[in-house]
C-alpha atoms as a PDB file:
ATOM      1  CA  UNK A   1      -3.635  22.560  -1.003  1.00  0.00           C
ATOM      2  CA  UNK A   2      -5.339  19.449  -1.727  1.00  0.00           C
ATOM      3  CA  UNK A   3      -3.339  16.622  -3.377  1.00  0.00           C
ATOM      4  CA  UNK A   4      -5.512  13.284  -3.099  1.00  0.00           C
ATOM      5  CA  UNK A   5      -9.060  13.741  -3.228  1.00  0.00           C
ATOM      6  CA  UNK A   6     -12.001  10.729  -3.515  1.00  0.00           C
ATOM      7  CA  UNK A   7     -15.501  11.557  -3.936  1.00  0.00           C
ATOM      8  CA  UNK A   8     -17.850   8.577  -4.093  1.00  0.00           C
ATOM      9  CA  UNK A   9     -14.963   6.095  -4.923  1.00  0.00           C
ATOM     10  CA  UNK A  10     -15.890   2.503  -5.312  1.00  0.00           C
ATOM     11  CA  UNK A  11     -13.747  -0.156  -7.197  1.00  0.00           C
ATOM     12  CA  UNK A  12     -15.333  -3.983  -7.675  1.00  0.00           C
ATOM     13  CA  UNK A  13     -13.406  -7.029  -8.256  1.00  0.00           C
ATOM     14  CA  UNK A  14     -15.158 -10.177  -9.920  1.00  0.00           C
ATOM     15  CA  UNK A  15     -14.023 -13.846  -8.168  1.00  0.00           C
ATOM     16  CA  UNK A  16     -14.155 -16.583 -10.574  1.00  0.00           C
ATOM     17  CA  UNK A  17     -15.183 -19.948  -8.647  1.00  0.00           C
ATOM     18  CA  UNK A  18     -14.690 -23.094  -9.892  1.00  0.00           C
ATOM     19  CA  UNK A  19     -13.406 -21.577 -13.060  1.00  0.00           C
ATOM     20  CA  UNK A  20     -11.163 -24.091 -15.439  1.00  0.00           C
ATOM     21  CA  UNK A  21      -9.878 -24.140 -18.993  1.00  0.00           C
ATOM     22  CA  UNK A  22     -10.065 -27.868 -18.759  1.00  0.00           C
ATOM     23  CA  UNK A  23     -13.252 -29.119 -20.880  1.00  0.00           C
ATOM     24  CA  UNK A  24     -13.617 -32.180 -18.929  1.00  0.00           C
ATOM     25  CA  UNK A  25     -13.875 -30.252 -15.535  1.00  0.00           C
ATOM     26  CA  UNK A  26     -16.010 -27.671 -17.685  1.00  0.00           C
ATOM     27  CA  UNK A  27     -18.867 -31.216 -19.023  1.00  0.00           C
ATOM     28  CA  UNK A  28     -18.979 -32.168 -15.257  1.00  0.00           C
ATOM     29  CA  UNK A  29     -20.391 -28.462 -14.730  1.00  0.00           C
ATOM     30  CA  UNK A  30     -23.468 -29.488 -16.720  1.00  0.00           C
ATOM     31  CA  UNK A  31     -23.776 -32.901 -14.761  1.00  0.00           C
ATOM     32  CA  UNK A  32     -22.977 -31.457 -11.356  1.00  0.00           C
ATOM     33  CA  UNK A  33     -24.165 -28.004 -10.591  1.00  0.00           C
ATOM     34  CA  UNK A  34     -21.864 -27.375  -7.544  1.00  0.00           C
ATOM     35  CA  UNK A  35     -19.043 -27.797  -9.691  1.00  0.00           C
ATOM     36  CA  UNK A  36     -20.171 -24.973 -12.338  1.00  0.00           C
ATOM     37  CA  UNK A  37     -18.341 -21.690 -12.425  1.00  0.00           C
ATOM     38  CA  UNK A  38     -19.455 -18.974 -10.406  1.00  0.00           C
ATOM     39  CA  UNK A  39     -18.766 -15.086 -10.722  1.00  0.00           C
ATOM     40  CA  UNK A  40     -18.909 -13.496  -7.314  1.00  0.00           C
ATOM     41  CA  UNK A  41     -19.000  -9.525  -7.161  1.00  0.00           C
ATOM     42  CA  UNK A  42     -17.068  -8.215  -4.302  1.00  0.00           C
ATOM     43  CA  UNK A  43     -16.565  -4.368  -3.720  1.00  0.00           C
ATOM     44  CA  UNK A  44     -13.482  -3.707  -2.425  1.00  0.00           C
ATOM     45  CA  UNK A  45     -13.967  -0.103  -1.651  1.00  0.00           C
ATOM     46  CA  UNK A  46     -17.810   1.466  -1.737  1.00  0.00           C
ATOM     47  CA  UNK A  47     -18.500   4.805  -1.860  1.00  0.00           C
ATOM     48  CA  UNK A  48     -15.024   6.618  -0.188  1.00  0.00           C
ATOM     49  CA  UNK A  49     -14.745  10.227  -0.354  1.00  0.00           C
ATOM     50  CA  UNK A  50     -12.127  12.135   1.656  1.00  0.00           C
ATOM     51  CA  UNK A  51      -9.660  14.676   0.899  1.00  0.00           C
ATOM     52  CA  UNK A  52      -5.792  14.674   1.642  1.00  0.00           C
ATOM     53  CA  UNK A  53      -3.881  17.988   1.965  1.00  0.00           C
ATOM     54  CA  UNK A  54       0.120  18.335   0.936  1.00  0.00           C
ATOM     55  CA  UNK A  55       1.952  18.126   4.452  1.00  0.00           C
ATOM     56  CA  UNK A  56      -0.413  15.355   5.776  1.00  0.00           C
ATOM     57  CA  UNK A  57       0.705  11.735   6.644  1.00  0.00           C
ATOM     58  CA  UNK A  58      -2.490   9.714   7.276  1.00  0.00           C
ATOM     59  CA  UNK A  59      -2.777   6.050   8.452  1.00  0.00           C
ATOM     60  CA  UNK A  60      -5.026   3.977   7.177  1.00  0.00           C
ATOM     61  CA  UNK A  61      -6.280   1.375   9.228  1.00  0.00           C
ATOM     62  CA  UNK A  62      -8.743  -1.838   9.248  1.00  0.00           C
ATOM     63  CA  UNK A  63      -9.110  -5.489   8.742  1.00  0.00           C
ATOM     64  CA  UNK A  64      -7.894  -8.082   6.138  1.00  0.00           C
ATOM     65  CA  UNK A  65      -9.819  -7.302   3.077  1.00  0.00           C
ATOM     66  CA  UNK A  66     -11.128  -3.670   4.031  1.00  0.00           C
ATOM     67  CA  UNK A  67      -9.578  -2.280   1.576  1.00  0.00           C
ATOM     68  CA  UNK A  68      -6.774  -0.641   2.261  1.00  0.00           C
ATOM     69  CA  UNK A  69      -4.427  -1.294  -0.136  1.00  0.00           C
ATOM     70  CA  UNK A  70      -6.852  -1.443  -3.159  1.00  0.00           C
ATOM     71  CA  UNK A  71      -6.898   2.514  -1.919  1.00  0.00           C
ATOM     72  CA  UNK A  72      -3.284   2.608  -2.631  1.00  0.00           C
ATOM     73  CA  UNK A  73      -3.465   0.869  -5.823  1.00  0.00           C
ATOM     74  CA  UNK A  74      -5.728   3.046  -7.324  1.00  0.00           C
ATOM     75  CA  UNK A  75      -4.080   6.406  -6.190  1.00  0.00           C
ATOM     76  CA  UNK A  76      -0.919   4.718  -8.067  1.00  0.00           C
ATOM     77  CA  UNK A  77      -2.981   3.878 -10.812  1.00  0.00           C
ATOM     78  CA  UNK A  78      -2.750  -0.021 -10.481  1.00  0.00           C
ATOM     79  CA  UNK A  79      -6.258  -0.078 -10.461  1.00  0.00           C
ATOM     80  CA  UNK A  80      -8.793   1.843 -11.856  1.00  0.00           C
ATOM     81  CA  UNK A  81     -12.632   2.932 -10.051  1.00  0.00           C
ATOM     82  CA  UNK A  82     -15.786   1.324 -10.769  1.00  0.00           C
ATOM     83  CA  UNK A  83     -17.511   4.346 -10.324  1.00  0.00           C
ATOM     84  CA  UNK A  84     -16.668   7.742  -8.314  1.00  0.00           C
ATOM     85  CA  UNK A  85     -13.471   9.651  -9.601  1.00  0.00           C
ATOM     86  CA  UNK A  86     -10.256   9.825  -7.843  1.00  0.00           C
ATOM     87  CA  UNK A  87      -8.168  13.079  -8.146  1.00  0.00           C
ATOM     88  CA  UNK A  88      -4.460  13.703  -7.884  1.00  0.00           C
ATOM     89  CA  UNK A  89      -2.592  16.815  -8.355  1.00  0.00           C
ATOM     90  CA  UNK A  90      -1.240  17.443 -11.995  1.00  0.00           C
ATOM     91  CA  UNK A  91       2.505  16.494 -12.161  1.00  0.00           C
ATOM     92  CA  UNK A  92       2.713  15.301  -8.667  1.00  0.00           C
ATOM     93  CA  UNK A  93       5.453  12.286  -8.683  1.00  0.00           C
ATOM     94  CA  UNK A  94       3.878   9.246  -6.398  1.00  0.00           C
ATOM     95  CA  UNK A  95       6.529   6.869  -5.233  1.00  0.00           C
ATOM     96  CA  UNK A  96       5.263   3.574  -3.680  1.00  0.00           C
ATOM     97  CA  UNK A  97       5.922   0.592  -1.787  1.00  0.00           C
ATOM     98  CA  UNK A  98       2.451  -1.504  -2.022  1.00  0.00           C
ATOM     99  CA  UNK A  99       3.818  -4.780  -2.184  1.00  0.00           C
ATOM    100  CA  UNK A 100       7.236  -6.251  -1.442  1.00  0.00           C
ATOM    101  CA  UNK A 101       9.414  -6.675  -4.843  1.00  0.00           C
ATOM    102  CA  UNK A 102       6.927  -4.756  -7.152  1.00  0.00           C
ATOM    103  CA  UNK A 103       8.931  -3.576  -9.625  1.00  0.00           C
ATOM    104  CA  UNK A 104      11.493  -5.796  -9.451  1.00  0.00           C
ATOM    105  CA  UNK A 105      12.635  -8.665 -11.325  1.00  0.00           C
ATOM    106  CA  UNK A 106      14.189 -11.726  -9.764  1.00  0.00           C
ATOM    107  CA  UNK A 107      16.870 -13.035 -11.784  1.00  0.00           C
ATOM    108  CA  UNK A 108      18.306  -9.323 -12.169  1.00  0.00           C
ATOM    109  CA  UNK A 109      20.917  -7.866  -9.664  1.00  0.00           C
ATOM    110  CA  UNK A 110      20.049  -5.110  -7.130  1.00  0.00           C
ATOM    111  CA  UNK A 111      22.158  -2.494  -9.188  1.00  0.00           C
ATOM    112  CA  UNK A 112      19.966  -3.948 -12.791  1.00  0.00           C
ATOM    113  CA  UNK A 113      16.811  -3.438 -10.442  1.00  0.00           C
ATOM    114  CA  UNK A 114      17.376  -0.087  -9.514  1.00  0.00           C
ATOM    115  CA  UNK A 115      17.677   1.383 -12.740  1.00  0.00           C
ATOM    116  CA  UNK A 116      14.458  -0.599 -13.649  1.00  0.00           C
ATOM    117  CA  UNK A 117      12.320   0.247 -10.697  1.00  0.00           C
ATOM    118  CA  UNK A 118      13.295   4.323 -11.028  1.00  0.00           C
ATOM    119  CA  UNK A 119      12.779   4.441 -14.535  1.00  0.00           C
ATOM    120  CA  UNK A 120       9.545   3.010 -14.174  1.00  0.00           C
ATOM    121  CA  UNK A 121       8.691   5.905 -11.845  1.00  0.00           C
ATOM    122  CA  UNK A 122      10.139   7.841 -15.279  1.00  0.00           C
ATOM    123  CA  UNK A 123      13.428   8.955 -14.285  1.00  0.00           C
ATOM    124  CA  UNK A 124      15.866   9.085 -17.029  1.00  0.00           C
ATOM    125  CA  UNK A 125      19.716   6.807 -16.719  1.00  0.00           C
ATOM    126  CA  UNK A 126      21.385  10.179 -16.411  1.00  0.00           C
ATOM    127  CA  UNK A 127      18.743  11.095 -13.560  1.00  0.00           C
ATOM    128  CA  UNK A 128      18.892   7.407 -12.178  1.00  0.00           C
ATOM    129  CA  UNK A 129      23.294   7.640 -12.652  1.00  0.00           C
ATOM    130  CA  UNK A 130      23.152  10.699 -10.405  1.00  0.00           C
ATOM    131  CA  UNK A 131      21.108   9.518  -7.538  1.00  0.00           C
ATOM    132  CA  UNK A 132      22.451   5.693  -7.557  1.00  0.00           C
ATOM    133  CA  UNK A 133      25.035   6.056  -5.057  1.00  0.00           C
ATOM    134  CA  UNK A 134      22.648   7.694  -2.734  1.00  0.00           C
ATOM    135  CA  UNK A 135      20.134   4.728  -3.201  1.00  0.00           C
ATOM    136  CA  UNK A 136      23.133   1.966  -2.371  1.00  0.00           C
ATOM    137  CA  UNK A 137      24.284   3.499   0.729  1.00  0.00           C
ATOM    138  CA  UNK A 138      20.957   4.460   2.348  1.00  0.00           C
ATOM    139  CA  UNK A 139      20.048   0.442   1.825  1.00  0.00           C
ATOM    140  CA  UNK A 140      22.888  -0.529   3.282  1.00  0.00           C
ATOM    141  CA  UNK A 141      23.523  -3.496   0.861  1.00  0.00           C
ATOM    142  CA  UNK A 142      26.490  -2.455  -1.488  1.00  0.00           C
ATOM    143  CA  UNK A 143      28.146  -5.796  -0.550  1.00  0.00           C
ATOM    144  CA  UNK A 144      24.842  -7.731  -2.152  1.00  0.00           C
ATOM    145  CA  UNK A 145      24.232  -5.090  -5.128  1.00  0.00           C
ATOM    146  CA  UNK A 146      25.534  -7.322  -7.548  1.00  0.00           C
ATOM    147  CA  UNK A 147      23.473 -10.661  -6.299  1.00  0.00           C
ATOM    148  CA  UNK A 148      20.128 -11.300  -7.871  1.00  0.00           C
ATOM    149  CA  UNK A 149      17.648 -10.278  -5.908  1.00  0.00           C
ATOM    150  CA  UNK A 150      15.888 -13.249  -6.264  1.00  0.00           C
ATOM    151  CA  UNK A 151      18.534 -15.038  -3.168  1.00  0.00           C
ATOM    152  CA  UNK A 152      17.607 -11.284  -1.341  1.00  0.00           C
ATOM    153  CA  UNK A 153      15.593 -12.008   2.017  1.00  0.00           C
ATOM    154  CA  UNK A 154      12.492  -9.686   2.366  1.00  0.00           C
ATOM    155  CA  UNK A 155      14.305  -7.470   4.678  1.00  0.00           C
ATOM    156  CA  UNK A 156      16.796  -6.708   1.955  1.00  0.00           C
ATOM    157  CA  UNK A 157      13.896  -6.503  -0.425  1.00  0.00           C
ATOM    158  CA  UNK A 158      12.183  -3.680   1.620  1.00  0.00           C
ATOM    159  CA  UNK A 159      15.348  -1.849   2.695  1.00  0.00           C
ATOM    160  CA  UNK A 160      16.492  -1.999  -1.821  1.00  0.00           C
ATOM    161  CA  UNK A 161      12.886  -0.411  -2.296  1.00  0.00           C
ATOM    162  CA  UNK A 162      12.734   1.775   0.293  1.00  0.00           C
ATOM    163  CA  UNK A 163      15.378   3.285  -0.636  1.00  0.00           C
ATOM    164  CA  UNK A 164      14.420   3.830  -4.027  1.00  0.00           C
ATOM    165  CA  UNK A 165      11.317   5.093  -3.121  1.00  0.00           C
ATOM    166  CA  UNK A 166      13.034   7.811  -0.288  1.00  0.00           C
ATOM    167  CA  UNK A 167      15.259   8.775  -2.793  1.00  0.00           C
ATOM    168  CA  UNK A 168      13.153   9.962  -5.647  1.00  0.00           C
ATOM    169  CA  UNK A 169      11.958  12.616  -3.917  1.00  0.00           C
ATOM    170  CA  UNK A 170       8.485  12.195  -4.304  1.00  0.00           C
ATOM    171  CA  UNK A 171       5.434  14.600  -3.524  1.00  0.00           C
ATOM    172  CA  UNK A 172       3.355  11.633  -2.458  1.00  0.00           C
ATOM    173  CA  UNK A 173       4.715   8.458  -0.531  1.00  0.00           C
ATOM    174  CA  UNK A 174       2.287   5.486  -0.911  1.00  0.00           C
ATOM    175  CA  UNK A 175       3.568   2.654   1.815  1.00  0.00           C
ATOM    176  CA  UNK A 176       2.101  -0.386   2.310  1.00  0.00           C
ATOM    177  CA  UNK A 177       3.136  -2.286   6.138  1.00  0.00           C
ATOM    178  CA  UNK A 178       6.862  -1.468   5.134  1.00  0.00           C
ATOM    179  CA  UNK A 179       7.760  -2.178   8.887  1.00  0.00           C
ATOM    180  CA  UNK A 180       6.715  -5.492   8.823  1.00  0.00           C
ATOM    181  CA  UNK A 181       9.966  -6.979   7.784  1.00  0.00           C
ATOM    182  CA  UNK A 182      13.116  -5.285   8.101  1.00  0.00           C
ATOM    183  CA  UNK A 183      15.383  -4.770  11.738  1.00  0.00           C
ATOM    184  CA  UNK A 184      14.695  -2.224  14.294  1.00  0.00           C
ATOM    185  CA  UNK A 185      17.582  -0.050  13.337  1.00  0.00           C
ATOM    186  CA  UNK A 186      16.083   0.350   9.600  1.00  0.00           C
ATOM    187  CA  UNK A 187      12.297   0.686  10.130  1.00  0.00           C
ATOM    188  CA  UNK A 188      13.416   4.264  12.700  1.00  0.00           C
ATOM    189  CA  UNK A 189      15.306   5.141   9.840  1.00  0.00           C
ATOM    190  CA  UNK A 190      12.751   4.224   7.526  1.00  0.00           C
ATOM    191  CA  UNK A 191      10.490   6.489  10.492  1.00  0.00           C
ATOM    192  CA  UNK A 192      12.922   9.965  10.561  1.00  0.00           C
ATOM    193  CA  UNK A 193      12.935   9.678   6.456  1.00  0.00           C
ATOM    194  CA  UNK A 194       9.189   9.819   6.325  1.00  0.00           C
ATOM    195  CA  UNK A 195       9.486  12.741   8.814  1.00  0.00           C
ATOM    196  CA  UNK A 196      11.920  14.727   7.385  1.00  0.00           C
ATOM    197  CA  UNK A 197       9.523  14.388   4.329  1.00  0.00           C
ATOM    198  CA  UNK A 198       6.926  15.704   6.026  1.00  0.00           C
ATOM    199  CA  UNK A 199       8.732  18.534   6.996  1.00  0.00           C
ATOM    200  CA  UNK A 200       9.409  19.373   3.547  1.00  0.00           C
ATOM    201  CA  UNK A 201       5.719  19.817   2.899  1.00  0.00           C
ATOM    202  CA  UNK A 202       5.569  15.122   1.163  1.00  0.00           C
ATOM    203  CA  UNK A 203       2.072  14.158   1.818  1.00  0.00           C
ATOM    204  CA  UNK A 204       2.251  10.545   3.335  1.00  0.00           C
ATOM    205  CA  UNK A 205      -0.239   7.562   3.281  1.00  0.00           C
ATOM    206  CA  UNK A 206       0.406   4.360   4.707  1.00  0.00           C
ATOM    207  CA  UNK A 207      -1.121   1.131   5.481  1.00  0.00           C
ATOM    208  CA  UNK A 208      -0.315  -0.308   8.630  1.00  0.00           C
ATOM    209  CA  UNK A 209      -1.667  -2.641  11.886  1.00  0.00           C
ATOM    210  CA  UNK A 210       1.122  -1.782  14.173  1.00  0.00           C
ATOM    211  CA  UNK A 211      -0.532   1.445  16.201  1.00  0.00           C
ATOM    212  CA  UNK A 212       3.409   2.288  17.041  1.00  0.00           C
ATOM    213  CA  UNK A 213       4.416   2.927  13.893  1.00  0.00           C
ATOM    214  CA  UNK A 214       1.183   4.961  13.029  1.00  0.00           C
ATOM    215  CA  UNK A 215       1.887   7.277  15.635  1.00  0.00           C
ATOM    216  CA  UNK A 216       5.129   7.565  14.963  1.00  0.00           C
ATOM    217  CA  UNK A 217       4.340   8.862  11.534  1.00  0.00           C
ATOM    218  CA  UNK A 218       0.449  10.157  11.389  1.00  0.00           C
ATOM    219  CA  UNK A 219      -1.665  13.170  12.200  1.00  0.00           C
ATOM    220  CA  UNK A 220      -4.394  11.580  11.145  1.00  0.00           C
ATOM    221  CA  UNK A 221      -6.428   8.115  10.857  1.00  0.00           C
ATOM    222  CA  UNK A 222      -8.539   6.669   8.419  1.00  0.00           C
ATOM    223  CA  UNK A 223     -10.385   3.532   9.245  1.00  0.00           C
ATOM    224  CA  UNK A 224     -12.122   1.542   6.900  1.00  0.00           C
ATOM    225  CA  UNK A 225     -14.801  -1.245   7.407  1.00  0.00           C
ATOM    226  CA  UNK A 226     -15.584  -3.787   4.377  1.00  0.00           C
ATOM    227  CA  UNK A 227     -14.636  -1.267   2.029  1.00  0.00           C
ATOM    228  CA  UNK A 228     -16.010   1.793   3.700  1.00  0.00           C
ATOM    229  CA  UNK A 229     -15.262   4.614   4.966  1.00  0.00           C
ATOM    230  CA  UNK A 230     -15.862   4.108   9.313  1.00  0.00           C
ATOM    231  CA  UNK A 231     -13.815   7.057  10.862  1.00  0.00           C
ATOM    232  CA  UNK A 232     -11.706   9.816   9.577  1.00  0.00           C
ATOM    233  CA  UNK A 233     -10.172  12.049  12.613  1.00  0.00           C
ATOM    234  CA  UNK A 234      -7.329  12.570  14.867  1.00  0.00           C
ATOM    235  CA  UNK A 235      -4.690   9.625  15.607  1.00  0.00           C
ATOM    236  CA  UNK A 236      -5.888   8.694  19.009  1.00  0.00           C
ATOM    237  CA  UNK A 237      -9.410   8.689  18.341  1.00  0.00           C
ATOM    238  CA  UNK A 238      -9.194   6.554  15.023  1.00  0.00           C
ATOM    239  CA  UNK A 239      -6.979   3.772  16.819  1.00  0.00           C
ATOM    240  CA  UNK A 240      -9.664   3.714  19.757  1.00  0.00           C
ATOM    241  CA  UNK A 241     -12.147   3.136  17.083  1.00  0.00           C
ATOM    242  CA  UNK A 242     -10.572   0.432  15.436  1.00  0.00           C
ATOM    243  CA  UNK A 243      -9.696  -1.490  18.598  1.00  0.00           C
ATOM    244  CA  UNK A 244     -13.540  -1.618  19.313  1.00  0.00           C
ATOM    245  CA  UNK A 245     -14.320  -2.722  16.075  1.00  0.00           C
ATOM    246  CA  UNK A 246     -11.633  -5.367  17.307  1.00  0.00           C
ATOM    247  CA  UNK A 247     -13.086  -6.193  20.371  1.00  0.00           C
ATOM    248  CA  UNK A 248     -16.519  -6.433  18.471  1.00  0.00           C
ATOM    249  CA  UNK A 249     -14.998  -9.100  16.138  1.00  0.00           C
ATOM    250  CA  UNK A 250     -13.379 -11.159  18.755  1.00  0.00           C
ATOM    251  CA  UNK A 251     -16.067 -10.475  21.715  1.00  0.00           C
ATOM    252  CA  UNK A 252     -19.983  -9.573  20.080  1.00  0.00           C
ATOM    253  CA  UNK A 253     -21.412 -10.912  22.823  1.00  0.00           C
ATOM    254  CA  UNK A 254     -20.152  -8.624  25.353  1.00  0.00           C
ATOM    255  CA  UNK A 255     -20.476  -5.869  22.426  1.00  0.00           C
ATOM    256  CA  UNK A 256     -24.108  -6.199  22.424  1.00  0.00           C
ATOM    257  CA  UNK A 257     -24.421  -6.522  26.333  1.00  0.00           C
ATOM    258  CA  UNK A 258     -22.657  -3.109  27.283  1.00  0.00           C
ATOM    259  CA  UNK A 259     -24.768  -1.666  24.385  1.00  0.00           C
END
């Protein structure tokens, strides 16, 4: 059953240089032409199409700026395509963590943020009452629940959203280099929840650069290469790929010699 498909999905962003509200800086434009604003297209993603079944966990892999996370964005409708069409299965509930704190507000508490981050996923207070408890202990931070989150450390951040997110029992997990902050003992529990989701038929996609972790969670790799889409096969195979397009980045020289 297919729950994620792309076909032909591209999504441009416009960069603004030397753009100011200022109308001195905006009269020195017409004296000095390098100081004139300048709209540069950039295309995040161009021309994706690939298909995710329910029950998969694929890693998606690649350099700064490849596009990645614009992927996740627009499958949780933060962004929407410049062209191509992006599909997701009627009703399915997405639950994400894109970016650290999304959702959450700085001067509120961790038990204020928690109601505000799962209704925003569009649980109700009595559905949001019932799983609260749940949420508190899996985090491990009912000593800090009534700080603002604003004196939280990122760790606490991730381990407050994670378990939001693994506790709204979502049909599609979007996660976004989760393991990059957070201790050892959370990130393999953080690893057995996406698992046991898996085994319950979740369909998984996640971001990450550690090839550990992408094991440890995928049956499949994606890689993508300035907003393309470069390989799309078994685990093993995709991470070989991307460490040559590694080696190519670091080493061309040598690249172009064994070719």
């Amino acid at each position: 059953m297919t729950v994620i498909e792309a076909q032909g999905l591209s999504k441009r962003f416009l960069l603004r240089h030397n753009a100011s509200v200022e109308l001195k800086v905006r009269f020195l434009g017409f004296l000095h032409p390098e100081k004139r604003q300048s709209i540069e297209e950039f295309w995040a993603l161009k021309d994706v199409s690939l298909t995710i079944k329910r029950g998969e966990a694929v890693g998606l892999v690649g350099r700064n700026g490849s596009g990645k996370s614009t992927f996740l964005k627009l499958i949780a409708a933060v962004h929407r395509p410049t062209s191509g069409r992006l599909l997701v299965r009627r009703s399915a509930r997405i639950a994400s963590m894109i970016e650290l704190g999304v959702g959450f507000h700085g001067e509120l508490t961790g038990r204020e943020n928690v109601f505000l981050n799962a209704a925003i996923h569009g649980l109700t207070h009595q559905q949001i009452e019932a799983i609260y408890g749940a949420i508190v202990e899996y985090s491990g931070l009912a000593h800090f629940i009534d700080v603002p989150i604003k004196n939280y450390s990122s760790g606490m951040y991730m381990r407050l959203g994670f378990a939001i997110a693994a506790n709204l029992d979502p049909d599609i997990l979007l996660l976004d280099e989760i393991f990059a902050v957070g201790d050892a003992d959370f990130q393999q529990r953080c690893i057995e929840t996406v698992n046991e989701f898996l085994n319950r038929g979740k369909t998984i996609v996640f971001v990450s650069h550690s090839p550990g972790s992408v094991r440890a969670i995928c049956q499949r790799v994606c890689v993508l290469e300035q907003g393309q889409l470069a390989f799309d096969g078994d685990v093993e195979s995709g991470l070989a790929f991307y460490a040559g397009l590694l080696a190519e980045l670091h080493h061309p020289s040598a690249s172009q010699s064994a070719g």
